[in-house]
PDB file of N, CA and C in Angstrom:
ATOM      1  N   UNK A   1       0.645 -11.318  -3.448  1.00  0.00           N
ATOM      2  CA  UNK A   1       0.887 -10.008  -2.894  1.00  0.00           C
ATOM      3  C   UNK A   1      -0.238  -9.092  -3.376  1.00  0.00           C
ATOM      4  N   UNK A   2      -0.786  -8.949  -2.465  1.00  0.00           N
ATOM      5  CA  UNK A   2      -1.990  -7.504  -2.895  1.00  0.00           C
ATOM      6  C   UNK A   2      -1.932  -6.361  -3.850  1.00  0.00           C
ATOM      7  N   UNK A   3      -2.459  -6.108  -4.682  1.00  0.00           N
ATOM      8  CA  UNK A   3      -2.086  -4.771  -5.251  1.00  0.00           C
ATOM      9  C   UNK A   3      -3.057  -4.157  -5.458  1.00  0.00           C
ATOM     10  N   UNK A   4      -3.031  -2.775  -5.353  1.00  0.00           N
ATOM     11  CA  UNK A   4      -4.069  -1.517  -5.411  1.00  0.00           C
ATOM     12  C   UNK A   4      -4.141  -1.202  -6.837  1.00  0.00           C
ATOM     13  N   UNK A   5      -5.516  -1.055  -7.736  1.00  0.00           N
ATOM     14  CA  UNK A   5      -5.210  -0.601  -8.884  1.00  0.00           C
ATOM     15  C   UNK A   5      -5.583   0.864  -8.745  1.00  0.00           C
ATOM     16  N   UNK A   6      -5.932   1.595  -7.860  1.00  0.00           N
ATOM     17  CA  UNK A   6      -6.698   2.725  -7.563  1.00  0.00           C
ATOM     18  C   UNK A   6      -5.200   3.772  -7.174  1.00  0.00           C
ATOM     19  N   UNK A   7      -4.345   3.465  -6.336  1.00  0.00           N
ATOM     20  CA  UNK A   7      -3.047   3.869  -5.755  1.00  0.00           C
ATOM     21  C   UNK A   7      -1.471   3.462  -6.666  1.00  0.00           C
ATOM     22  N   UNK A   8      -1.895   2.018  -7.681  1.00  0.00           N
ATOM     23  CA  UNK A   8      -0.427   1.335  -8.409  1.00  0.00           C
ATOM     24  C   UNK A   8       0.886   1.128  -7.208  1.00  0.00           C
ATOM     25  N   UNK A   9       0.174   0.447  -5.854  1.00  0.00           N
ATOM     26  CA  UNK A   9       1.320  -0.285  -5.755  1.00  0.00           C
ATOM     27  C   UNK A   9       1.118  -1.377  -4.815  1.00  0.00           C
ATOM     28  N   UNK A  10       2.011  -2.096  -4.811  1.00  0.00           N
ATOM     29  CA  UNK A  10       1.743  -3.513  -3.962  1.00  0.00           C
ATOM     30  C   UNK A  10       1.936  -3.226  -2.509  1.00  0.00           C
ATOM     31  N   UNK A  11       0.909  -3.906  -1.821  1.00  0.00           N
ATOM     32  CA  UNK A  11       1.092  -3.782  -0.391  1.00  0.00           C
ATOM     33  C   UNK A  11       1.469  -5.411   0.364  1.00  0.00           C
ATOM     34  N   UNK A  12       2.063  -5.469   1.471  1.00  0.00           N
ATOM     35  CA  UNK A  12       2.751  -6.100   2.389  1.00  0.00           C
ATOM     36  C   UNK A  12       1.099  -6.526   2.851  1.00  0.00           C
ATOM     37  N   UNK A  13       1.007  -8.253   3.312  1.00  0.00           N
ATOM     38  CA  UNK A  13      -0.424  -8.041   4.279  1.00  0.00           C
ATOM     39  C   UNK A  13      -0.711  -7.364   5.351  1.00  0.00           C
ATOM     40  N   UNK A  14       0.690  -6.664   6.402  1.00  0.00           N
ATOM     41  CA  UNK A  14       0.821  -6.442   7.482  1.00  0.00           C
ATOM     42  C   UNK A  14       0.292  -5.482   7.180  1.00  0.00           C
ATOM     43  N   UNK A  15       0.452  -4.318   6.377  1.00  0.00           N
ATOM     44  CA  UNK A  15       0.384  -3.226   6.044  1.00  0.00           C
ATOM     45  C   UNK A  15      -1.343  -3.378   5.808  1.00  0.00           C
ATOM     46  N   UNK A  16      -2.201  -4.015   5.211  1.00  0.00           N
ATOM     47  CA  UNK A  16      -3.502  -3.791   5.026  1.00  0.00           C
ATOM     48  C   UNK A  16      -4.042  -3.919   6.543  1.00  0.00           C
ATOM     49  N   UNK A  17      -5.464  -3.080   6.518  1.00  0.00           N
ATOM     50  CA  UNK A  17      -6.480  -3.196   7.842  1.00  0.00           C
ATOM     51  C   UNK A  17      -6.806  -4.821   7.416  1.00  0.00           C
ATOM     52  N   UNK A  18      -7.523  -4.958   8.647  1.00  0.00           N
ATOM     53  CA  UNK A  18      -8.496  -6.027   8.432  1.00  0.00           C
ATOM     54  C   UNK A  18      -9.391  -6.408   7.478  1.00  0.00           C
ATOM     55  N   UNK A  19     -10.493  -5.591   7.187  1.00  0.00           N
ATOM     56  CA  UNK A  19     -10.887  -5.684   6.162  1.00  0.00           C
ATOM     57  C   UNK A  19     -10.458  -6.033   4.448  1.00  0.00           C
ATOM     58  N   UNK A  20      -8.972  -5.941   4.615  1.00  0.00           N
ATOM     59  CA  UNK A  20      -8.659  -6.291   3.441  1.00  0.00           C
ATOM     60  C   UNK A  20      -8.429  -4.819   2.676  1.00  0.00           C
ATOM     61  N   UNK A  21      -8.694  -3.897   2.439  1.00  0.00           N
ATOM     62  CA  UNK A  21      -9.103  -2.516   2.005  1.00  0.00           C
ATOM     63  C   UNK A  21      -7.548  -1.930   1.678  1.00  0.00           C
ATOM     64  N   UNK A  22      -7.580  -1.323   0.970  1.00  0.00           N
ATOM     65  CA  UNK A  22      -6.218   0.339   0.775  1.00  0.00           C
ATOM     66  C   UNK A  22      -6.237   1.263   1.874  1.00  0.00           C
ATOM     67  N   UNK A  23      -4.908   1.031   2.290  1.00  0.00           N
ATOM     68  CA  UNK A  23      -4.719   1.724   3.383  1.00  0.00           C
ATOM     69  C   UNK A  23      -4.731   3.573   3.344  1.00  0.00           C
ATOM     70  N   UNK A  24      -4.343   4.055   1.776  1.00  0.00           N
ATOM     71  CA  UNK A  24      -4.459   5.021   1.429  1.00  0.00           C
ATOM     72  C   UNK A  24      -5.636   5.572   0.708  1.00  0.00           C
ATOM     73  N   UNK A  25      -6.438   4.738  -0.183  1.00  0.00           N
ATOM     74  CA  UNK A  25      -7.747   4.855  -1.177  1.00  0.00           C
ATOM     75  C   UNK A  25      -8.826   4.171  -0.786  1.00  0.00           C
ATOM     76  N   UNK A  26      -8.917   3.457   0.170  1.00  0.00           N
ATOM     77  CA  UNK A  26      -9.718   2.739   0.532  1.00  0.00           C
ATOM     78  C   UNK A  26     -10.434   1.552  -0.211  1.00  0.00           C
ATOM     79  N   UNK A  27     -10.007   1.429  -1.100  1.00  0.00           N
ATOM     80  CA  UNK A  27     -10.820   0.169  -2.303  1.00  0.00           C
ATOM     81  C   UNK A  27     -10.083  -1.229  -1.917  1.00  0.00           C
ATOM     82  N   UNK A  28     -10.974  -1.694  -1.953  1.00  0.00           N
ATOM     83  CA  UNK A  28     -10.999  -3.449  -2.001  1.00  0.00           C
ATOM     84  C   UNK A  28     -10.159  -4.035  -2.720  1.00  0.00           C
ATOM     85  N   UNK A  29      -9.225  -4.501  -1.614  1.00  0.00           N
ATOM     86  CA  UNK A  29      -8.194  -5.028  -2.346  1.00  0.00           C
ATOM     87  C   UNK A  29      -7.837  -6.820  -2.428  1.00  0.00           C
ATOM     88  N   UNK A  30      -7.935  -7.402  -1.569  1.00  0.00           N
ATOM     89  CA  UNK A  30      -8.090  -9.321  -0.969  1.00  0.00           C
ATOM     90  C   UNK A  30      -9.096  -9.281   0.070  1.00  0.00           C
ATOM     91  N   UNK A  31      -9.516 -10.219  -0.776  1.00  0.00           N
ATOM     92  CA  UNK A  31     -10.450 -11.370   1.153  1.00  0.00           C
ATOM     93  C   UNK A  31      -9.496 -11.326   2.009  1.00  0.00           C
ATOM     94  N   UNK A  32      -9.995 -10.929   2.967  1.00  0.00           N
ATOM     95  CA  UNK A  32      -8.850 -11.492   4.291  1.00  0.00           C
ATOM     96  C   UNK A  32      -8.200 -12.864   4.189  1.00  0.00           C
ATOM     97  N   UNK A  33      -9.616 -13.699   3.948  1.00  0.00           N
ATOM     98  CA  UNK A  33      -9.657 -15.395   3.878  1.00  0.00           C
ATOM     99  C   UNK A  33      -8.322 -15.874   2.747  1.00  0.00           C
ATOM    100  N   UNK A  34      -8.562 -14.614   1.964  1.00  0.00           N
ATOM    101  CA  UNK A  34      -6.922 -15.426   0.769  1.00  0.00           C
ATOM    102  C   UNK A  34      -5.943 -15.026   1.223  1.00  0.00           C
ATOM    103  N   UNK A  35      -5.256 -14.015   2.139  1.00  0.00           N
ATOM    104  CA  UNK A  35      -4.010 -13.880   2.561  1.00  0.00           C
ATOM    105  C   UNK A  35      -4.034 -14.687   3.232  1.00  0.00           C
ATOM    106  N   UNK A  36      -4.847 -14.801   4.393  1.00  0.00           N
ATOM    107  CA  UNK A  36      -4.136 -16.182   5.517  1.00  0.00           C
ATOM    108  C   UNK A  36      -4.319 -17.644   5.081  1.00  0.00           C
ATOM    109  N   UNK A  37      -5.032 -17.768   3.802  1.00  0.00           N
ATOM    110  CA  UNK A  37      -4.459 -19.043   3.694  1.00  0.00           C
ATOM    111  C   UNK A  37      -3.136 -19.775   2.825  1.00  0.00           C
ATOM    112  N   UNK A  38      -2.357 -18.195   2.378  1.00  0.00           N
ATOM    113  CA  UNK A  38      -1.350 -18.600   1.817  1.00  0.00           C
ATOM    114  C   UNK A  38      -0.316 -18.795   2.781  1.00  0.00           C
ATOM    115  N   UNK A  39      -0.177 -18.529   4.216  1.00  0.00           N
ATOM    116  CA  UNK A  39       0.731 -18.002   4.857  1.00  0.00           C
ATOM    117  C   UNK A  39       0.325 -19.531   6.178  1.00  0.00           C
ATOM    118  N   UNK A  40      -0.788 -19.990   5.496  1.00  0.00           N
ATOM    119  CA  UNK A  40      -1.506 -20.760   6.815  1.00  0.00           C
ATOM    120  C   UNK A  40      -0.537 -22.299   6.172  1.00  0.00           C
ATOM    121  N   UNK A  41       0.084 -22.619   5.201  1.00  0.00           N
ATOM    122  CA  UNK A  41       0.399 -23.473   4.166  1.00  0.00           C
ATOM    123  C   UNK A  41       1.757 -23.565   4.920  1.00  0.00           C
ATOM    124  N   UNK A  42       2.312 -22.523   4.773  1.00  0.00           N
ATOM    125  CA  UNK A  42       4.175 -22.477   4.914  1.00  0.00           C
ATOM    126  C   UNK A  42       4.465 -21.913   6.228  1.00  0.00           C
ATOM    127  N   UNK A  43       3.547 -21.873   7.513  1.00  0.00           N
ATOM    128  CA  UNK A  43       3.753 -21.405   8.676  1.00  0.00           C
ATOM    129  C   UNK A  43       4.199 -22.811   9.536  1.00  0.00           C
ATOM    130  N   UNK A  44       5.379 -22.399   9.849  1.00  0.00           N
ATOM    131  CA  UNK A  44       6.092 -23.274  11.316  1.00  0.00           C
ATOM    132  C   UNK A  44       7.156 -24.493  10.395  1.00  0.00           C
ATOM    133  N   UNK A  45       7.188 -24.292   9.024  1.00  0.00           N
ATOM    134  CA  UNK A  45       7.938 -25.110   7.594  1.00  0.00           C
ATOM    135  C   UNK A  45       9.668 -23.936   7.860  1.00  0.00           C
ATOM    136  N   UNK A  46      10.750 -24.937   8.012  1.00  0.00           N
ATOM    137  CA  UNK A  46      12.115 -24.714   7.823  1.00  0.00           C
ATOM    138  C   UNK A  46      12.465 -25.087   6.499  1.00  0.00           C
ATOM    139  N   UNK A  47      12.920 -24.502   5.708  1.00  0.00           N
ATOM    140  CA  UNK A  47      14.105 -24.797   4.459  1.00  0.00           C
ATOM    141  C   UNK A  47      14.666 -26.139   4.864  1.00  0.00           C
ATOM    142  N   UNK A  48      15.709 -26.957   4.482  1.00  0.00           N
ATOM    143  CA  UNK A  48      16.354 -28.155   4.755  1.00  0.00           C
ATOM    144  C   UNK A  48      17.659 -27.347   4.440  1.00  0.00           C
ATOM    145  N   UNK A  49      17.730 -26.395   3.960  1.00  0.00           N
ATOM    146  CA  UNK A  49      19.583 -25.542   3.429  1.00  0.00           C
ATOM    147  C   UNK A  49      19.560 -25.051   4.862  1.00  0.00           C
ATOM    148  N   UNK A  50      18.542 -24.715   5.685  1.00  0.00           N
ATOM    149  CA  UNK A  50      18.647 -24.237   7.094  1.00  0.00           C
ATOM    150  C   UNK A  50      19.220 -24.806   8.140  1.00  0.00           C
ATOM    151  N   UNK A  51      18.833 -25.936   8.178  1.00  0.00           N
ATOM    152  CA  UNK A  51      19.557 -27.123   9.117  1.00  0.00           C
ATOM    153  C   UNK A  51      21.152 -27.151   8.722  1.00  0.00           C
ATOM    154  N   UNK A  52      21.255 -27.466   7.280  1.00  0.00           N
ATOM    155  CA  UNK A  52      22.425 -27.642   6.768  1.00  0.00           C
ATOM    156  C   UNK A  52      23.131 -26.449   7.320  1.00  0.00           C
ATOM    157  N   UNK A  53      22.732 -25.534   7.263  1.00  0.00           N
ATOM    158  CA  UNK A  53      23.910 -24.415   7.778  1.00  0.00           C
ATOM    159  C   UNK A  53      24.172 -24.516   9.228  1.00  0.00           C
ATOM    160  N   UNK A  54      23.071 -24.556  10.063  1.00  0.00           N
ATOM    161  CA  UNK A  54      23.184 -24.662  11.061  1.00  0.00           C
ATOM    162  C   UNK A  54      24.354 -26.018  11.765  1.00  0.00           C
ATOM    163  N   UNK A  55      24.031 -26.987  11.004  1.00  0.00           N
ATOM    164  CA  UNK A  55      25.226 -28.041  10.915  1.00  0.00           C
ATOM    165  C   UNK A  55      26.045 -28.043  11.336  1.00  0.00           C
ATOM    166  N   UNK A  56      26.539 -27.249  10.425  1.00  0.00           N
ATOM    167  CA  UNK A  56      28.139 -26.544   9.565  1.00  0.00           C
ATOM    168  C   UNK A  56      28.290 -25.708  10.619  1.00  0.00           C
ATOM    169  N   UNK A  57      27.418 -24.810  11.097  1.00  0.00           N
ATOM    170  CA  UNK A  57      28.387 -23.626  12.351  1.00  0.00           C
ATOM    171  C   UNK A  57      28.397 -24.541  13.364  1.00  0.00           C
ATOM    172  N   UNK A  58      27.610 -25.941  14.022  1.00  0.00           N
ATOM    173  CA  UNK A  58      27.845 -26.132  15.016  1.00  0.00           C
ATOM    174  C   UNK A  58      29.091 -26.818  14.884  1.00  0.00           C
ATOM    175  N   UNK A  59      29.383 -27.721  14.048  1.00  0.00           N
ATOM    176  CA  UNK A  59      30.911 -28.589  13.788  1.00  0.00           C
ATOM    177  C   UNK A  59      31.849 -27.071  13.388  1.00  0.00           C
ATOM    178  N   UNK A  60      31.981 -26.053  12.490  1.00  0.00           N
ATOM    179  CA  UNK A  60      33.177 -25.458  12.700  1.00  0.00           C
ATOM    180  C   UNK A  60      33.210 -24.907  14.395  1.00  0.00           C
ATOM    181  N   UNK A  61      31.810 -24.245  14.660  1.00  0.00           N
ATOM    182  CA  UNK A  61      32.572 -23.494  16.157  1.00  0.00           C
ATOM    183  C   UNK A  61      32.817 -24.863  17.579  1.00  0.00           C
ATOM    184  N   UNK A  62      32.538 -25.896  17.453  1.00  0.00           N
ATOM    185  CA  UNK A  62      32.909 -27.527  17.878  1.00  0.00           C
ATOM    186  C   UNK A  62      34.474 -27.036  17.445  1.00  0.00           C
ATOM    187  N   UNK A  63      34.812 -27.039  16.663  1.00  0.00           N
ATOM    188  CA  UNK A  63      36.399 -27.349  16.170  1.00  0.00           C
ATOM    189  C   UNK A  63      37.165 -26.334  16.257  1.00  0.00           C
ATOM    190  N   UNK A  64      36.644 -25.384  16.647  1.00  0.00           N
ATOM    191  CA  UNK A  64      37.040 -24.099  16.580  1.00  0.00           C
ATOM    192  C   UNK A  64      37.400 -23.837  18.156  1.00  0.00           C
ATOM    193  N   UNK A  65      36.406 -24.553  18.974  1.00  0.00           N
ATOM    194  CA  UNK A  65      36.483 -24.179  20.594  1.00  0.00           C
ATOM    195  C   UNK A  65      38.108 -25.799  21.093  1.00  0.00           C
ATOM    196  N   UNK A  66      37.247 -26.400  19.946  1.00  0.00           N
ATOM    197  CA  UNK A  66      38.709 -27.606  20.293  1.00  0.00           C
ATOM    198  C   UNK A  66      39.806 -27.038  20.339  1.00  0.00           C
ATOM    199  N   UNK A  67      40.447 -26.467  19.042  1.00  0.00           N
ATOM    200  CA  UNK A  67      41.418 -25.759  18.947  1.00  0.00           C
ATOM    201  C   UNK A  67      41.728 -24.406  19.972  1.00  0.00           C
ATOM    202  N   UNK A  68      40.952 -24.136  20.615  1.00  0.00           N
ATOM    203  CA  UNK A  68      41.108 -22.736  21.300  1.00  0.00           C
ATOM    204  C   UNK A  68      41.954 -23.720  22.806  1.00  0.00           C
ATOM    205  N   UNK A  69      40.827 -24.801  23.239  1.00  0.00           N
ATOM    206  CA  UNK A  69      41.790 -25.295  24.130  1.00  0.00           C
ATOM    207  C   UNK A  69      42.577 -25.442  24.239  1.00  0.00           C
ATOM    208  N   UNK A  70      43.130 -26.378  23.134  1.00  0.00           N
ATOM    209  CA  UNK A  70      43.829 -26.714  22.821  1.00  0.00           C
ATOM    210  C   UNK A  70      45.822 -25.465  23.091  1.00  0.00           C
ATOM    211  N   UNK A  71      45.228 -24.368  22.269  1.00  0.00           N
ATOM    212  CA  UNK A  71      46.090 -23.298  22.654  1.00  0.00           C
ATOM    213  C   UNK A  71      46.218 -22.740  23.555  1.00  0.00           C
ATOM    214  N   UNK A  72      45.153 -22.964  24.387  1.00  0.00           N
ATOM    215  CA  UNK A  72      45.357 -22.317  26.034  1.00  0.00           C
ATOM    216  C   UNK A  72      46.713 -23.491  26.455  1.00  0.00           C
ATOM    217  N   UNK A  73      46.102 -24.415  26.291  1.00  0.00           N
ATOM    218  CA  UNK A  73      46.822 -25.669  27.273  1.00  0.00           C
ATOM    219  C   UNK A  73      48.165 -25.818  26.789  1.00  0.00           C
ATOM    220  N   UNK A  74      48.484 -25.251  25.776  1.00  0.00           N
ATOM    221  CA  UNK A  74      50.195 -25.221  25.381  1.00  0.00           C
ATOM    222  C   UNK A  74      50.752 -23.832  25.650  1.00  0.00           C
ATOM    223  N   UNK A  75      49.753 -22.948  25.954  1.00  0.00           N
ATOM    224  CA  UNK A  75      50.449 -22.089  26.713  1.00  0.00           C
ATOM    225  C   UNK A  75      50.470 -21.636  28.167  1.00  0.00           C
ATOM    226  N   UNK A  76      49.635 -22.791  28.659  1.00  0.00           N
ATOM    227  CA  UNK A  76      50.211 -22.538  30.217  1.00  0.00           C
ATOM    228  C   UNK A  76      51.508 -23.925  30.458  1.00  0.00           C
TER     229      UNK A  76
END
């Protein structure tokens, strides 16, 4: 994470210009070249706890829509 020693505080990459620079003080803050290659590492990468959840909502709302039929059809 970038930080300004000129301003004392950390900036977001979105938040810097291109150049890399303080958006408020203007001093040199990262190579461009080192933010995107931290982001170039873990881009288009899912967690595996992600799937797992996703799992889990598709089998409860699966069992959940079973059961809904299920109660329609005993009450008609």
């Amino acid at each position: 994470m970038p930080w300004c020693d000129e301003c004392a505080r950390f900036y977001d990459k979105g938040t810097l210009p291109p150049d890399g620079t303080c958006p408020h003080c203007g001093a040199f803050i990262v190579r461009p070249s080192d933010e995107e290659t931290g982001d170039a590492e873990r881009s288009g990468t899912v967690p595996w706890h992600f799937w797992l959840v996703v799992v889990a909502l598709a089998v409860y709302l699966g069992w959940r829509l079973i059961q809904g039929i299920a109660w329609v059809a005993a009450k008609l």
